[in-house]
Protein backbone atom coordinates (compact mmCIF):
# COMPACT_ATOMS: atom_id res chain seq x y z
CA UNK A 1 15.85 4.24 4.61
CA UNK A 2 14.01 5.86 7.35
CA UNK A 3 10.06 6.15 8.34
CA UNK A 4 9.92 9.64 6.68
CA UNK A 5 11.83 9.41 3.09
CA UNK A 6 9.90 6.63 2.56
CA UNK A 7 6.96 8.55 3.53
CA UNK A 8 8.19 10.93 1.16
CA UNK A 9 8.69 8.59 -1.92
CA UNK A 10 5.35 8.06 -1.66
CA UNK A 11 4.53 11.93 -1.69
CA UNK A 12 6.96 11.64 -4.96
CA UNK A 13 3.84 9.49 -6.12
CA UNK A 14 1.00 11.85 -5.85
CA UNK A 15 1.85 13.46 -9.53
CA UNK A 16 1.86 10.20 -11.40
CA UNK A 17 -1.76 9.55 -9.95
CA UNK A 18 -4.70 9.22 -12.63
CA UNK A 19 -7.80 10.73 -11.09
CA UNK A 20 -10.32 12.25 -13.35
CA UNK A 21 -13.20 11.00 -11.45
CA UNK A 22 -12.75 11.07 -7.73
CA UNK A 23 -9.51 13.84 -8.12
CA UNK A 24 -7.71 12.05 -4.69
CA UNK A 25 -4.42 11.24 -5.58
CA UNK A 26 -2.76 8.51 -3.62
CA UNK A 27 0.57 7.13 -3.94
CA UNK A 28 2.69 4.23 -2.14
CA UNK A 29 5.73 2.83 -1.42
CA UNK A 30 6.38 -0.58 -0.75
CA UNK A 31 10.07 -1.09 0.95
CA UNK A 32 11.43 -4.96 0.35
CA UNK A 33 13.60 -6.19 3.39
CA UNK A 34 16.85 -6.19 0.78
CA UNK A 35 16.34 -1.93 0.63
CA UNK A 36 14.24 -2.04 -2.71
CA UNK A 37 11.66 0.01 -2.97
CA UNK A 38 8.67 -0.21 -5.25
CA UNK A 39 6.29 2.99 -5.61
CA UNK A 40 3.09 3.03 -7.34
CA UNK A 41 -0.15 5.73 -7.54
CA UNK A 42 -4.23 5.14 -8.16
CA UNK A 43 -4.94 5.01 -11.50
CA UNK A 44 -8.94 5.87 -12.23
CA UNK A 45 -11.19 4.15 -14.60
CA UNK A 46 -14.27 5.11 -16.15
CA UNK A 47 -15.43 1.47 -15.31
CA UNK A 48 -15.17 2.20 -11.61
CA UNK A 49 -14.45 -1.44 -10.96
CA UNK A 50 -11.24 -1.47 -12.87
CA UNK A 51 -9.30 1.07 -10.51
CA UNK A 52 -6.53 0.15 -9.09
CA UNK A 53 -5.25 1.89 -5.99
CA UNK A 54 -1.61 2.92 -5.11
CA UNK A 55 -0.72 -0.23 -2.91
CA UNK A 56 -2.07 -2.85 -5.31
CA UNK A 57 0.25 -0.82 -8.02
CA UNK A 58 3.32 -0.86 -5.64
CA UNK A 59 2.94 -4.32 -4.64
CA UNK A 60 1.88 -6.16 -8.20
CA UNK A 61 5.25 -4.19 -9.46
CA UNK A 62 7.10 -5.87 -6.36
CA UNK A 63 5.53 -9.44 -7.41
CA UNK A 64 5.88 -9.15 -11.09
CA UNK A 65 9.59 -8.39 -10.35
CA UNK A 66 10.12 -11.52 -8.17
CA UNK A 67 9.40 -10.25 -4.48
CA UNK A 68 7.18 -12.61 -3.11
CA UNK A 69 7.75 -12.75 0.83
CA UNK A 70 10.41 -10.06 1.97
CA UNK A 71 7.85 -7.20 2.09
CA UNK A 72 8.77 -4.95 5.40
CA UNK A 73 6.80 -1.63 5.48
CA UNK A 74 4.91 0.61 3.18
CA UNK A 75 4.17 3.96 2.92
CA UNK A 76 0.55 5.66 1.77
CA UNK A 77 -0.37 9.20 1.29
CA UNK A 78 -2.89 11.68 0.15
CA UNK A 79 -3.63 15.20 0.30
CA UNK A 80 -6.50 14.11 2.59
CA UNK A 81 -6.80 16.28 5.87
CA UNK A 82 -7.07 12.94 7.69
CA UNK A 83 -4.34 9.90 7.15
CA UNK A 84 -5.03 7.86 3.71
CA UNK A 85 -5.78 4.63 5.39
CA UNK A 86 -5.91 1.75 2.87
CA UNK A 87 -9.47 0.23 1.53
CA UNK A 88 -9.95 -3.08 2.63
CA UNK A 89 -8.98 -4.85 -1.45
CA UNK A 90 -5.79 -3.52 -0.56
CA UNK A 91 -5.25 -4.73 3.17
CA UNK A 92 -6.31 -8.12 1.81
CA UNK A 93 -4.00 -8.05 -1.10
CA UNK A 94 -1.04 -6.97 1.47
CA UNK A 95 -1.94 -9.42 4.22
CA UNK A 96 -1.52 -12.24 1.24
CA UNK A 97 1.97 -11.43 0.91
CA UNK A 98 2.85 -9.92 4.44
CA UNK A 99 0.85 -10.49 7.27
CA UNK A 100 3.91 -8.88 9.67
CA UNK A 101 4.07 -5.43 7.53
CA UNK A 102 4.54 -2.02 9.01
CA UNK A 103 2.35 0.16 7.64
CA UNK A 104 2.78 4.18 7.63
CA UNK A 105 -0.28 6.41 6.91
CA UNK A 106 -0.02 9.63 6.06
CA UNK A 107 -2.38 12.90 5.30
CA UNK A 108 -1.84 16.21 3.59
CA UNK A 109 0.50 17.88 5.93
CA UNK A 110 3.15 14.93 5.51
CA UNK A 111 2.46 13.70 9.08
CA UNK A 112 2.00 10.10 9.23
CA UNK A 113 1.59 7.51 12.03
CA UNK A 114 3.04 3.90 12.06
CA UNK A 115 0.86 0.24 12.78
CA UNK A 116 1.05 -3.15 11.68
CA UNK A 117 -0.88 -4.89 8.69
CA UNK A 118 -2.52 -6.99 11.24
CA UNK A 119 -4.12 -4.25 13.37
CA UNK A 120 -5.64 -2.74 9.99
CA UNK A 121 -6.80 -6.27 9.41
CA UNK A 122 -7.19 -8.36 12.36
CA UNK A 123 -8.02 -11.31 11.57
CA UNK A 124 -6.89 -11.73 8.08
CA UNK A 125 -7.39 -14.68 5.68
CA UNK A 126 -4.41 -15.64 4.08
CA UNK A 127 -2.90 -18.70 2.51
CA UNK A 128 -2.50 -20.48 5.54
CA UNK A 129 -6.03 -20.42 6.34
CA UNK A 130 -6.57 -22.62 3.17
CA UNK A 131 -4.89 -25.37 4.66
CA UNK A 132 -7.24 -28.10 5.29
CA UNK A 133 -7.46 -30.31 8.53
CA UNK A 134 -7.06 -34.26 8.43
């Protein structure tokens, strides 16, 4: 799968999106090194707290169907007139599972632009950092 249909899987997302508060759709698709891809969209809450955004969907779906490590890019839109970057709950919850992921960000106009995990999170704590010196 190239750059740009999964770019455009995640587009495919945008409809599924439930937004009656902010009314920014997002969608995401998360492509697993074997070619699976798992998609997912925000869904809204009236307890603002419980909203999940598109990449946490896409990648609990991955998890809860036994893909664990083997995470290689993922794709996130909007009809934003800049690129849909990902909040920072979501580069965390990424960086947890693949630290190494190519991440394309895209806006409105389907143009998109392509960077690792680790420059949108330099830095990043994940489970290796819990491992404790002697």
């Amino acid at each position: 799968m190239t750059d740009r249909e999964l770019v455009e899987r995640a587009f495919e997302m945008l409809r599924f999106s439930y937004v009656p508060y902010s009314k920014f759709p997002v969608g995401a698709a998360l492509e697993c090194a074997d070619g699976t891809v798992f998609t997912g969209c925000n869904v809204e809450n009236s307890a603002y707290g419980s909203t999940i955004c598109a990449e946490r969907t896409a990648l609990v779906k991955a998890v809860s169907e036994g893909h664990r490590d083997d995470f290689v890019r993922l794709a996130v839109v909007g009809n934003s007139k800049d690129y849909c970057w990902p909040c920072g709950a979501c580069r965390q919850m990424l960086y947890e599972f693949a630290p190494e992921l190519t991440v394309l960000v895209a806006r409105w106009d389907h143009q998109f632009v392509r960077l690792p995990l680790r420059e949108l999170l330099p830095h990043g704590f994940g489970p290796k950092d819990l491992e404790q010196g002697s």
